[in-house]
PDB file of N, CA and C in Angstrom:
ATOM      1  N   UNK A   1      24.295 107.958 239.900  1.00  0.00           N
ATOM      2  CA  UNK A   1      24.773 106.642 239.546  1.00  0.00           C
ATOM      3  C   UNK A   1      25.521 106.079 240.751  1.00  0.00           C
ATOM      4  N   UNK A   2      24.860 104.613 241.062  1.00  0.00           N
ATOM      5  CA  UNK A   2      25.637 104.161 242.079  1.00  0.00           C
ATOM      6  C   UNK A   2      27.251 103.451 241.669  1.00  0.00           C
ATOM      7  N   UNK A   3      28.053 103.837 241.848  1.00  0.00           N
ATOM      8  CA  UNK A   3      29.215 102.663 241.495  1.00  0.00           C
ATOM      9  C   UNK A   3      29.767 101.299 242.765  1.00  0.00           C
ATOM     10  N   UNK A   4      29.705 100.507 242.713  1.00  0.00           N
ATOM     11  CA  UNK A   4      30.516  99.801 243.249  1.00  0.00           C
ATOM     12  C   UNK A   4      31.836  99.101 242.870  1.00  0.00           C
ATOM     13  N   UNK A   5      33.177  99.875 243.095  1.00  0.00           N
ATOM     14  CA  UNK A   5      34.204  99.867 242.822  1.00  0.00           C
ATOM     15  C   UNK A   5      34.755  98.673 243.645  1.00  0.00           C
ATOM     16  N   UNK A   6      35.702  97.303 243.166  1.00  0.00           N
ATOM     17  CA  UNK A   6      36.298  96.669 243.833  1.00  0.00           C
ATOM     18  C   UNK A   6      37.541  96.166 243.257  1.00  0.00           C
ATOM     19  N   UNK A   7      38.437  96.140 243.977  1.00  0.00           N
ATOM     20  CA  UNK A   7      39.652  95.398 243.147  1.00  0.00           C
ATOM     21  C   UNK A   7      40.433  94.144 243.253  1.00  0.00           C
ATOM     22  N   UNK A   8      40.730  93.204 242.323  1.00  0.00           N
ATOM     23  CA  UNK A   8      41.318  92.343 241.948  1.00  0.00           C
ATOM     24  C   UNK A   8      42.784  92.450 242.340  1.00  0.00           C
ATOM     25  N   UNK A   9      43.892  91.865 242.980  1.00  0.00           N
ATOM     26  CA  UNK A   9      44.864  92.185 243.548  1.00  0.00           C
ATOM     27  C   UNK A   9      45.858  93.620 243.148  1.00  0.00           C
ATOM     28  N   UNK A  10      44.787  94.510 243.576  1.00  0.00           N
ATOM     29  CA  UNK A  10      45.324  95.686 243.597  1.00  0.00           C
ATOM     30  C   UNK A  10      44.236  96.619 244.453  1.00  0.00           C
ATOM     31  N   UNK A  11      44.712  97.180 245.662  1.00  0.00           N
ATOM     32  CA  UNK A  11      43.713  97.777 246.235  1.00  0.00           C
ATOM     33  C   UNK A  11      43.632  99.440 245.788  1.00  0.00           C
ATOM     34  N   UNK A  12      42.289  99.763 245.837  1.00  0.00           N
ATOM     35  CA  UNK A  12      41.248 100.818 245.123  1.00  0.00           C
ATOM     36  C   UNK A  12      41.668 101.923 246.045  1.00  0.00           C
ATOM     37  N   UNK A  13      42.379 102.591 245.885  1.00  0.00           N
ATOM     38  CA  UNK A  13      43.024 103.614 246.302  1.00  0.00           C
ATOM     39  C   UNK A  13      42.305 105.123 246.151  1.00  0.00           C
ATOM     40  N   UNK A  14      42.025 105.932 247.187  1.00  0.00           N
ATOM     41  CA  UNK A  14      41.019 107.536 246.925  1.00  0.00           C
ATOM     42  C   UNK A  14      41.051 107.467 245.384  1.00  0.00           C
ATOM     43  N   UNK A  15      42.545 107.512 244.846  1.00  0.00           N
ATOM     44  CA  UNK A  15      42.960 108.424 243.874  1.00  0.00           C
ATOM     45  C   UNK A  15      42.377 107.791 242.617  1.00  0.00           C
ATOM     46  N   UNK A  16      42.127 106.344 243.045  1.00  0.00           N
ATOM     47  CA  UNK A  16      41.491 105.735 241.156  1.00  0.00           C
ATOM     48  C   UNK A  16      40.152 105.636 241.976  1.00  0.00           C
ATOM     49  N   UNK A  17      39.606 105.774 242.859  1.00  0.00           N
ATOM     50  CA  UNK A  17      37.817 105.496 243.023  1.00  0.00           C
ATOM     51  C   UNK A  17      37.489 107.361 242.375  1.00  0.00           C
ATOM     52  N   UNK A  18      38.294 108.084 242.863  1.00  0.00           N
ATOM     53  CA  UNK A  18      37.844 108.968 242.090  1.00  0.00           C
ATOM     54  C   UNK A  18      38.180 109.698 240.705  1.00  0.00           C
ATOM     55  N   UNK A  19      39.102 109.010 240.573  1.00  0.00           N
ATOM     56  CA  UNK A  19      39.302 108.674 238.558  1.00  0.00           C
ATOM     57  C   UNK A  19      38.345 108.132 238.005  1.00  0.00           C
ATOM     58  N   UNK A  20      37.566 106.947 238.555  1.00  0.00           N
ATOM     59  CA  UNK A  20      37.347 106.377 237.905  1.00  0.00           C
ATOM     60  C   UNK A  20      35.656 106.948 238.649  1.00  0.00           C
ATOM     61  N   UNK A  21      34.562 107.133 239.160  1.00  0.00           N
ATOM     62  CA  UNK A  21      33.641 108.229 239.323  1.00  0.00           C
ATOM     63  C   UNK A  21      33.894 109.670 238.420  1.00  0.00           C
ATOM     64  N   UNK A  22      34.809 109.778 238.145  1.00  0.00           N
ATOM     65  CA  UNK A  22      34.586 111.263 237.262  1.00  0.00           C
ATOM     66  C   UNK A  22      34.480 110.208 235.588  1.00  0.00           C
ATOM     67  N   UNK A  23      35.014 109.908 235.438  1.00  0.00           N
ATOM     68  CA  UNK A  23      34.947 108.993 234.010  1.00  0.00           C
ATOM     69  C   UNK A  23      33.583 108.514 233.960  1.00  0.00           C
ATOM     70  N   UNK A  24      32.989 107.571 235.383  1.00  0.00           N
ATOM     71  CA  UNK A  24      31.975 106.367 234.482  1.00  0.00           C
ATOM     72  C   UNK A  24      30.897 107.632 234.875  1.00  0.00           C
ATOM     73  N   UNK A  25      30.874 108.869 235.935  1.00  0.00           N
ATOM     74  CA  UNK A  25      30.310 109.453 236.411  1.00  0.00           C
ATOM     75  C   UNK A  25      29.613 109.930 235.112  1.00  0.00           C
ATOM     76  N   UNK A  26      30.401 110.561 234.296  1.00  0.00           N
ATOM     77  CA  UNK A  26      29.744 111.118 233.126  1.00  0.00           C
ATOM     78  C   UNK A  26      29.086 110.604 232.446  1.00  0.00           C
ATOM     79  N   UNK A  27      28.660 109.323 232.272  1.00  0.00           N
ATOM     80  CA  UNK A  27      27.678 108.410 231.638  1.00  0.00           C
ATOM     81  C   UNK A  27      26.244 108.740 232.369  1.00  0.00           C
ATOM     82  N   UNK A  28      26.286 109.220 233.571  1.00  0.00           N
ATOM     83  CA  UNK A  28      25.016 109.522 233.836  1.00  0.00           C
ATOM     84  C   UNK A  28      24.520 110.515 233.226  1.00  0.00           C
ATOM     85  N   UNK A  29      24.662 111.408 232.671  1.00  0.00           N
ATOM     86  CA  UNK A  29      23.625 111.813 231.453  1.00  0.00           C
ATOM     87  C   UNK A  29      22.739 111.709 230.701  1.00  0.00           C
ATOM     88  N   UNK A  30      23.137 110.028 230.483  1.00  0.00           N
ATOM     89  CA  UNK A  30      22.276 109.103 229.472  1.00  0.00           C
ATOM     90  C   UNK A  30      21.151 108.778 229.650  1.00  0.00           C
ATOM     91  N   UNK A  31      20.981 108.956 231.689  1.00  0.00           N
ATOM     92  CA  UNK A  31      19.955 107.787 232.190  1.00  0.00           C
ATOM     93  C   UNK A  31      19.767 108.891 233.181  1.00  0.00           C
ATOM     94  N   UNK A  32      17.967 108.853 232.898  1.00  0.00           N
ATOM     95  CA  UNK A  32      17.353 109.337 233.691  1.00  0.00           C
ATOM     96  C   UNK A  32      16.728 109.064 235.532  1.00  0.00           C
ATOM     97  N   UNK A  33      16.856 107.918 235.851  1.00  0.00           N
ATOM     98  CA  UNK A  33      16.620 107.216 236.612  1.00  0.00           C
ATOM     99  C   UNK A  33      17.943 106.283 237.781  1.00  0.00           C
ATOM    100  N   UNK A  34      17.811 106.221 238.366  1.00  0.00           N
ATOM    101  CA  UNK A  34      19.347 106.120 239.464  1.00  0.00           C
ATOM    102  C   UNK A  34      19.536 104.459 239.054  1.00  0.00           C
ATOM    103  N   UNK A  35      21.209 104.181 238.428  1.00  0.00           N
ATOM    104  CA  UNK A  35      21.672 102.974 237.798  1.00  0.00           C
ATOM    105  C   UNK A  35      22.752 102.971 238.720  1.00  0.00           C
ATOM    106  N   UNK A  36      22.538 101.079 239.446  1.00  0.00           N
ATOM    107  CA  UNK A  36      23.843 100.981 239.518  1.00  0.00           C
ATOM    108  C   UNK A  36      25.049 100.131 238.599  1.00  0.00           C
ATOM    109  N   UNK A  37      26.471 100.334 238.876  1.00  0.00           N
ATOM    110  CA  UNK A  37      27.216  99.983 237.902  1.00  0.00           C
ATOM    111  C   UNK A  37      28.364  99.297 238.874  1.00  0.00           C
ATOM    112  N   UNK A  38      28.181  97.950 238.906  1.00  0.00           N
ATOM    113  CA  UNK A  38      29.584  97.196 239.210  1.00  0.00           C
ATOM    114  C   UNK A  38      31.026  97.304 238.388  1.00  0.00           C
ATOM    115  N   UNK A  39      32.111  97.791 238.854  1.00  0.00           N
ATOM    116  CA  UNK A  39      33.511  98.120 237.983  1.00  0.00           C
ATOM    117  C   UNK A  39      34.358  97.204 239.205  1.00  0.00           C
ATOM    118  N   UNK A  40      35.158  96.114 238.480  1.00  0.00           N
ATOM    119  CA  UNK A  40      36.220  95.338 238.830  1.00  0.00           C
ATOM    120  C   UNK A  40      37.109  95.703 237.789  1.00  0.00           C
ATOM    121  N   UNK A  41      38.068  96.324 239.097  1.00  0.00           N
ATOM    122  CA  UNK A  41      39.594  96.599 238.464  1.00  0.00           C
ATOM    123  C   UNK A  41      40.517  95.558 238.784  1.00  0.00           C
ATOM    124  N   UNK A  42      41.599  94.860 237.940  1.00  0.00           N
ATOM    125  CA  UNK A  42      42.714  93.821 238.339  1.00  0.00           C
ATOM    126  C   UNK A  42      43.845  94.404 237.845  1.00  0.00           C
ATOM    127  N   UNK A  43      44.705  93.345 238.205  1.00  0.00           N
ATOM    128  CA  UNK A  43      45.971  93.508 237.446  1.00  0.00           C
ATOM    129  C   UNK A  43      46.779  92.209 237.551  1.00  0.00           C
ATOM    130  N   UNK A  44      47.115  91.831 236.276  1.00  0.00           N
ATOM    131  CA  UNK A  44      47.958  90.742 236.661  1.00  0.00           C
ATOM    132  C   UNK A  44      48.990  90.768 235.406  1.00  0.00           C
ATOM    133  N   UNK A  45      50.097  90.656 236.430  1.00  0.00           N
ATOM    134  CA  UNK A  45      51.900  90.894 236.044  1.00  0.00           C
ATOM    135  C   UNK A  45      51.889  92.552 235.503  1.00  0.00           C
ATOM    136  N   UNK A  46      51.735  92.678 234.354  1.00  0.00           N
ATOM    137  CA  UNK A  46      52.094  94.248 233.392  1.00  0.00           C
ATOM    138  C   UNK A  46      50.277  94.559 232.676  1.00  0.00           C
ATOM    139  N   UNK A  47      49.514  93.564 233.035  1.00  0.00           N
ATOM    140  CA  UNK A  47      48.106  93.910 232.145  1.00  0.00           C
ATOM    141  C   UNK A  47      47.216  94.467 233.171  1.00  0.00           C
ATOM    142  N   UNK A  48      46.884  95.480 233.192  1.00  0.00           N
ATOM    143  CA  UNK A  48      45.906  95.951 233.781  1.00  0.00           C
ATOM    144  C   UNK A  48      44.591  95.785 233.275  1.00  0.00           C
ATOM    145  N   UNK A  49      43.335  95.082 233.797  1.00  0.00           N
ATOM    146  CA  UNK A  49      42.261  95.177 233.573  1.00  0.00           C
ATOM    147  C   UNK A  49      40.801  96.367 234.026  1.00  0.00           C
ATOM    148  N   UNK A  50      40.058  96.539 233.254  1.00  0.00           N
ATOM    149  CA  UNK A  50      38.784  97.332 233.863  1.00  0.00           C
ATOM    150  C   UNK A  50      37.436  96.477 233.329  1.00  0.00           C
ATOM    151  N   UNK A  51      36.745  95.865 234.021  1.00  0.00           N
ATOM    152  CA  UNK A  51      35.688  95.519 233.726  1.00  0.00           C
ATOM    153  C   UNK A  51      34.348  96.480 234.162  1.00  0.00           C
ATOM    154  N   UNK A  52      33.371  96.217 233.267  1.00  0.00           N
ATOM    155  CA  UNK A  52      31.787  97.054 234.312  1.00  0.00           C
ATOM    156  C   UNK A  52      31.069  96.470 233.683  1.00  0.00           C
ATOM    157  N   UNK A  53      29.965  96.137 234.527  1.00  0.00           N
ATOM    158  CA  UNK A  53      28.512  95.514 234.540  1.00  0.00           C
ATOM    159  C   UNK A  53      27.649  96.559 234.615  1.00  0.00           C
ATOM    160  N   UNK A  54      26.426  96.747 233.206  1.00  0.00           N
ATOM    161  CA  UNK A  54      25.514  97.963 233.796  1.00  0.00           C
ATOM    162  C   UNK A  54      24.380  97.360 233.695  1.00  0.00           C
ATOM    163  N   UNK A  55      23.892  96.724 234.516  1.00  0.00           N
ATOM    164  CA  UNK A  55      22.059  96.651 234.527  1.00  0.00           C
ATOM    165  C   UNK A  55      21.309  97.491 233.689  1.00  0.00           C
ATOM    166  N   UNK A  56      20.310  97.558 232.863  1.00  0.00           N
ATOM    167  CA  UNK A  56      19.570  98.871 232.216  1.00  0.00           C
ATOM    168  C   UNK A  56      18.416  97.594 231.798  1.00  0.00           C
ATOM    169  N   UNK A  57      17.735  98.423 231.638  1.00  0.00           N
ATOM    170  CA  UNK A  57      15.834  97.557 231.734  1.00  0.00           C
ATOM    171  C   UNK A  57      16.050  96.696 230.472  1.00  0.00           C
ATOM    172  N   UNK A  58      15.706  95.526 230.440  1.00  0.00           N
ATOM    173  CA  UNK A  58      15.279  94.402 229.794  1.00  0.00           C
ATOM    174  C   UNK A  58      17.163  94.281 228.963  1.00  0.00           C
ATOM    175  N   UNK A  59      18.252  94.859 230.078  1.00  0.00           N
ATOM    176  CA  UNK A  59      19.508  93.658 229.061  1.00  0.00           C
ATOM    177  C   UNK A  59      20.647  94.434 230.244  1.00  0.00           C
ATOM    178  N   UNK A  60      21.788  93.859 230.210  1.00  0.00           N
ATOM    179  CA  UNK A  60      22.925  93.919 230.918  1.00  0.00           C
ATOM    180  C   UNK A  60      23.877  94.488 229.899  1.00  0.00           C
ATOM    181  N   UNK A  61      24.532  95.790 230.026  1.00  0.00           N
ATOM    182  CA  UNK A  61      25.508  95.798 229.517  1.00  0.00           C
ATOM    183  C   UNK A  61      26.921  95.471 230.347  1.00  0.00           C
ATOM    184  N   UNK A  62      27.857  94.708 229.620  1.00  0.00           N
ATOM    185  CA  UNK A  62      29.211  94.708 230.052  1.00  0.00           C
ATOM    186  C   UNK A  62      30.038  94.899 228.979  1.00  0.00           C
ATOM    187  N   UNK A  63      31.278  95.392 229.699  1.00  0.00           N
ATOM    188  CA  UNK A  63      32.420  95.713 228.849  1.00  0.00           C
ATOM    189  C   UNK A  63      33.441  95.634 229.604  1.00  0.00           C
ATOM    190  N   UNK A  64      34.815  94.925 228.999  1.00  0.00           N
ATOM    191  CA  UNK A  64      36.328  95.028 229.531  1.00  0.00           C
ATOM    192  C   UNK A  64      36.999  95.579 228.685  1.00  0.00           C
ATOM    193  N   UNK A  65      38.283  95.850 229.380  1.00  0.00           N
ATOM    194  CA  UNK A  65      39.403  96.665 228.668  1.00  0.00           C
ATOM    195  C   UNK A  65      40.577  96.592 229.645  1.00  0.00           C
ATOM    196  N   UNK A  66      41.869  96.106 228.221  1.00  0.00           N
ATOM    197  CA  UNK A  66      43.163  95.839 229.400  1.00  0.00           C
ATOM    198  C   UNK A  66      44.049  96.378 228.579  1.00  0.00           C
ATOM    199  N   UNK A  67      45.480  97.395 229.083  1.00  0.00           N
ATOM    200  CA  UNK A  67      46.323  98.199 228.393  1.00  0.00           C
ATOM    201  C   UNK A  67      47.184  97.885 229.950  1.00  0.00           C
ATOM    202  N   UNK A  68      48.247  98.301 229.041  1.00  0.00           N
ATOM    203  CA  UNK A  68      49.450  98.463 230.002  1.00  0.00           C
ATOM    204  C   UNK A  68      48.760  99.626 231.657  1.00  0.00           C
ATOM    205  N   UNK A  69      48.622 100.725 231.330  1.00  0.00           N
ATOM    206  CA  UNK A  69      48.063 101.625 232.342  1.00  0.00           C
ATOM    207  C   UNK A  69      46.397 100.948 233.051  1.00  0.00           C
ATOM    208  N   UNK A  70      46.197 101.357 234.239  1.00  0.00           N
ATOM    209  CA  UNK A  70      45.127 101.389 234.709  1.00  0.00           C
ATOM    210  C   UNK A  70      44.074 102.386 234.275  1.00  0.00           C
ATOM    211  N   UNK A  71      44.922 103.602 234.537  1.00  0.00           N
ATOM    212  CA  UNK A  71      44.476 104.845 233.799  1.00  0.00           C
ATOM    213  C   UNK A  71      43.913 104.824 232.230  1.00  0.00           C
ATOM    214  N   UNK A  72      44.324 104.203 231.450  1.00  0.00           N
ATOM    215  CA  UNK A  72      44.262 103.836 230.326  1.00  0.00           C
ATOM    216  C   UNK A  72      42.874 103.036 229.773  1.00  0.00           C
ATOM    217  N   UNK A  73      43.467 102.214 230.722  1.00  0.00           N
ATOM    218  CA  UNK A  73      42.002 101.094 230.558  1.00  0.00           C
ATOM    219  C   UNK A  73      40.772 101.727 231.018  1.00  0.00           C
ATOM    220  N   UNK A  74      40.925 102.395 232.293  1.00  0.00           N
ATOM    221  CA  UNK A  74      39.408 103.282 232.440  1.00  0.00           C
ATOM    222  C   UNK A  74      39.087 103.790 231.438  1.00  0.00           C
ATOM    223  N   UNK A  75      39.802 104.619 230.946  1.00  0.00           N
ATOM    224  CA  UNK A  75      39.461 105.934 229.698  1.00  0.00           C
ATOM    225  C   UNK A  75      39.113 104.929 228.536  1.00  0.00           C
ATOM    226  N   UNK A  76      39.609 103.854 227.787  1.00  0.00           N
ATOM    227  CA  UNK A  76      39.610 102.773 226.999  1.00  0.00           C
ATOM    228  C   UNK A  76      37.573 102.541 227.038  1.00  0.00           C
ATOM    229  N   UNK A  77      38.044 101.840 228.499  1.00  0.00           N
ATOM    230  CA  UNK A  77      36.532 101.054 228.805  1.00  0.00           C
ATOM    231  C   UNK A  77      35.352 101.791 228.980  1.00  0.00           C
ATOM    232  N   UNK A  78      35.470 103.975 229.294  1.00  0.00           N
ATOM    233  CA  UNK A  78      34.406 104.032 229.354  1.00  0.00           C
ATOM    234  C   UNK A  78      34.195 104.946 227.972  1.00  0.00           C
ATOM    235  N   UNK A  79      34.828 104.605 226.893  1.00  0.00           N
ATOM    236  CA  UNK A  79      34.499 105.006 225.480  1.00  0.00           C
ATOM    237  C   UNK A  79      33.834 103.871 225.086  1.00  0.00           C
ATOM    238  N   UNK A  80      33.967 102.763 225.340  1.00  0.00           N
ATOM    239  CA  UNK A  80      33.456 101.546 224.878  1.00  0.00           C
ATOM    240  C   UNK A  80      32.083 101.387 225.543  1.00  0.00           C
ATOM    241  N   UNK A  81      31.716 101.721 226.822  1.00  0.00           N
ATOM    242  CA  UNK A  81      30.831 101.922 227.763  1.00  0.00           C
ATOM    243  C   UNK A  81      29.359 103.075 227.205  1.00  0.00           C
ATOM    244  N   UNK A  82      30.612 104.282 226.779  1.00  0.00           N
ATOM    245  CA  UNK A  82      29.369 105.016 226.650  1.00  0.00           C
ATOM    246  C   UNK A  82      29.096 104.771 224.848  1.00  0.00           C
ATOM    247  N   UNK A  83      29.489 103.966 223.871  1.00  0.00           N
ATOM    248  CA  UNK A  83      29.331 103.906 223.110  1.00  0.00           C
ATOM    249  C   UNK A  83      28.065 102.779 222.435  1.00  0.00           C
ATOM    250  N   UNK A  84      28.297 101.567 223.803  1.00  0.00           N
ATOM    251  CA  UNK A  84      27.082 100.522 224.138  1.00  0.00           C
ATOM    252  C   UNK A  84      25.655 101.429 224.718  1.00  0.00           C
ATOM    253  N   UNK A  85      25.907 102.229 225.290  1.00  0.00           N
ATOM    254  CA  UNK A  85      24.587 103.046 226.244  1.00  0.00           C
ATOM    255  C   UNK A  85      23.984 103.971 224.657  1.00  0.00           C
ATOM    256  N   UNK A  86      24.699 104.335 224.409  1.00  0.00           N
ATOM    257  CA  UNK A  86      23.964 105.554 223.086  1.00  0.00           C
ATOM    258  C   UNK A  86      23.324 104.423 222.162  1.00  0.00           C
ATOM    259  N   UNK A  87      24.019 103.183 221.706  1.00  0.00           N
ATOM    260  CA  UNK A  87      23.552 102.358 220.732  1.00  0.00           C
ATOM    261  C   UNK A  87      22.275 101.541 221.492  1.00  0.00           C
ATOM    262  N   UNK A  88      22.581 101.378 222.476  1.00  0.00           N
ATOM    263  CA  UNK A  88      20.690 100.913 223.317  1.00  0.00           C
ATOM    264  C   UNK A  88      20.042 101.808 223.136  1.00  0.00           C
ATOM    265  N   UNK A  89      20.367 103.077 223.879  1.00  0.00           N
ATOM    266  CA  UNK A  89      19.447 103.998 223.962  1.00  0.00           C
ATOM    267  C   UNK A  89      18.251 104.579 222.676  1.00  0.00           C
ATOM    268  N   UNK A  90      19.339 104.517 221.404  1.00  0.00           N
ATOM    269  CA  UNK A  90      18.545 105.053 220.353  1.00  0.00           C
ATOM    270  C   UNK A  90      17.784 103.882 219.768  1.00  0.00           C
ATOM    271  N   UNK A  91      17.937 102.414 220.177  1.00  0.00           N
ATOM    272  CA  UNK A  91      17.509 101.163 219.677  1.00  0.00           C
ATOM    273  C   UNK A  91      16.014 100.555 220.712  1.00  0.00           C
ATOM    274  N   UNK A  92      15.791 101.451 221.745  1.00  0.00           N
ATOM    275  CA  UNK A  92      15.036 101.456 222.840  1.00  0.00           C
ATOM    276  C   UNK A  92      14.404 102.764 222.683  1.00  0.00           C
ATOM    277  N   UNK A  93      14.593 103.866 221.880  1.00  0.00           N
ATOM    278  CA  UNK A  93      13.810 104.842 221.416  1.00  0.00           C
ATOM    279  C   UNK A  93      12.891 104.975 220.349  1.00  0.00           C
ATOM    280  N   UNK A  94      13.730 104.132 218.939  1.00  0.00           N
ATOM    281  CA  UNK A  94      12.827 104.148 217.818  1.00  0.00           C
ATOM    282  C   UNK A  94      12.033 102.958 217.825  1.00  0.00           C
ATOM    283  N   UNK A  95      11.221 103.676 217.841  1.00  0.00           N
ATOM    284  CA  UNK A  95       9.527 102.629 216.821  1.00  0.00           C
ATOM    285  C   UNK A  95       9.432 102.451 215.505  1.00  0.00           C
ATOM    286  N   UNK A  96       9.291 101.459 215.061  1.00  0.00           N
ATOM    287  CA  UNK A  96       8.359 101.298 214.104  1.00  0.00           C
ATOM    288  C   UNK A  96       7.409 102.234 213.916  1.00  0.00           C
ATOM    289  N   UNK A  97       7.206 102.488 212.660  1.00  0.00           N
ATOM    290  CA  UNK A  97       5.377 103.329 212.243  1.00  0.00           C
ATOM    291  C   UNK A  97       4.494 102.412 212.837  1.00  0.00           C
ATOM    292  N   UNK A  98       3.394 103.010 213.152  1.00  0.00           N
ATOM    293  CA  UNK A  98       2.590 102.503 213.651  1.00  0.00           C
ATOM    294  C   UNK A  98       1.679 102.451 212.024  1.00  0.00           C
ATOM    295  N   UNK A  99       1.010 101.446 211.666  1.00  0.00           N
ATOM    296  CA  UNK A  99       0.530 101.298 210.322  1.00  0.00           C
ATOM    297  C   UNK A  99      -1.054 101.228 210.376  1.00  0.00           C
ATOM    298  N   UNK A 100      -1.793 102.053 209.597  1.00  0.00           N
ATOM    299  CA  UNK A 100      -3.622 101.766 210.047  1.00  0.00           C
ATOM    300  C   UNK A 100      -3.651 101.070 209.666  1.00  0.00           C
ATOM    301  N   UNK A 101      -4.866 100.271 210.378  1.00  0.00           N
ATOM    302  CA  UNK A 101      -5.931  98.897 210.294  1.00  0.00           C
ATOM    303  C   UNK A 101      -6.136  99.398 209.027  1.00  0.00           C
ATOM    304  N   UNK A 102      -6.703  98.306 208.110  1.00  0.00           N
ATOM    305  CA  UNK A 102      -7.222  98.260 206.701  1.00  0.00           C
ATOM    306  C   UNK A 102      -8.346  98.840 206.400  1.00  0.00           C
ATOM    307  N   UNK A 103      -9.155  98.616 207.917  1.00  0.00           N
ATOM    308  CA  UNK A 103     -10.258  99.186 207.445  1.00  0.00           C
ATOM    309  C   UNK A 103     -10.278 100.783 207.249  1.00  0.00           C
ATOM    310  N   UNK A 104      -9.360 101.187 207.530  1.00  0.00           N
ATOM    311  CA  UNK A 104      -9.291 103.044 207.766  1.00  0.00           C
ATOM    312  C   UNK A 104      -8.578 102.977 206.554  1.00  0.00           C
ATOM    313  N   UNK A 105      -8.019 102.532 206.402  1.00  0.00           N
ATOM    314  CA  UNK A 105      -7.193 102.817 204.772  1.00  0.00           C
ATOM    315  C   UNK A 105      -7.876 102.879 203.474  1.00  0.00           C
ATOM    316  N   UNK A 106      -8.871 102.149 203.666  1.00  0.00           N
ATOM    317  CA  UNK A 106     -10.365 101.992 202.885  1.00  0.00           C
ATOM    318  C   UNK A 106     -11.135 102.833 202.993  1.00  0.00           C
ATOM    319  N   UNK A 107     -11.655 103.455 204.432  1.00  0.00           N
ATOM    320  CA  UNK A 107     -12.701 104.975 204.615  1.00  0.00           C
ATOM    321  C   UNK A 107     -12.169 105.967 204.021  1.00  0.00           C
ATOM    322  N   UNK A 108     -10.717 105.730 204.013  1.00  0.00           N
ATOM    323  CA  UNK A 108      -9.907 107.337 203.833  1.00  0.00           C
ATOM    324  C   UNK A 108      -9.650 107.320 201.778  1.00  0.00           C
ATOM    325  N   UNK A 109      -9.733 106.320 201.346  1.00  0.00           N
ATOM    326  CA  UNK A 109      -9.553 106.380 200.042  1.00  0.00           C
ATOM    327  C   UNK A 109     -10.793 106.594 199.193  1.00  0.00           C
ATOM    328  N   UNK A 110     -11.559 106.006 199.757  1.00  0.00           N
ATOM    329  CA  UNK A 110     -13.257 106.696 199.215  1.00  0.00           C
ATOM    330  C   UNK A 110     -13.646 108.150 199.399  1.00  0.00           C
TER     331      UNK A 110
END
């Protein structure tokens, strides 16, 4: 998973790019294929924000989350994160029955 981490007047420090890679990191599980994921972190006055953008085939997921902590809001946003990815995923897995043509429904009852 690619991340591109940037921040909103607060600069992205080792210590939260790699807080926050072990957190969204674990969402790669889900996805077989290499995703990238835009995360804008802010802060303004006492609210800390976490936003992420995830591209995934035919829709965009996003999600924010703001708590007093930075720390917080990651952990916040990527329960909310991986909770959008499982609800695509299984909604992008199931089919419909596939239902026979009439006419086979007819050979097979004779």
């Amino acid at each position: 998973m690619i991340l591109n981490i940037t921040g909103r007047n607060l600069e992205v420090t080792p210590a939260i790019r790699d807080y926050v890679q072990s957190k969204i990191g674990r969402l790669n599980k889900h996805f077989d294929t290499v995703v990238e994921a835009q995360i804008i972190l802010s802060v303004e006055r006492l609210k800390h924000t976490a936003e992420v953008t995830l591209p995934v085939t035919g829709k965009i997921l996003h999600c924010s989350d703001s708590e007093e902590s930075l720390y917080a809001a990651i952990d916040l946003l990527t329960d909310k994160l991986e909770r959008q990815i499982v609800k695509y995923k299984t909604k992008s897995q199931s089919h419909p029955p596939h239902h026979a043509a009439p006419k086979r429904l007819e050979s097979s009852l004779a």
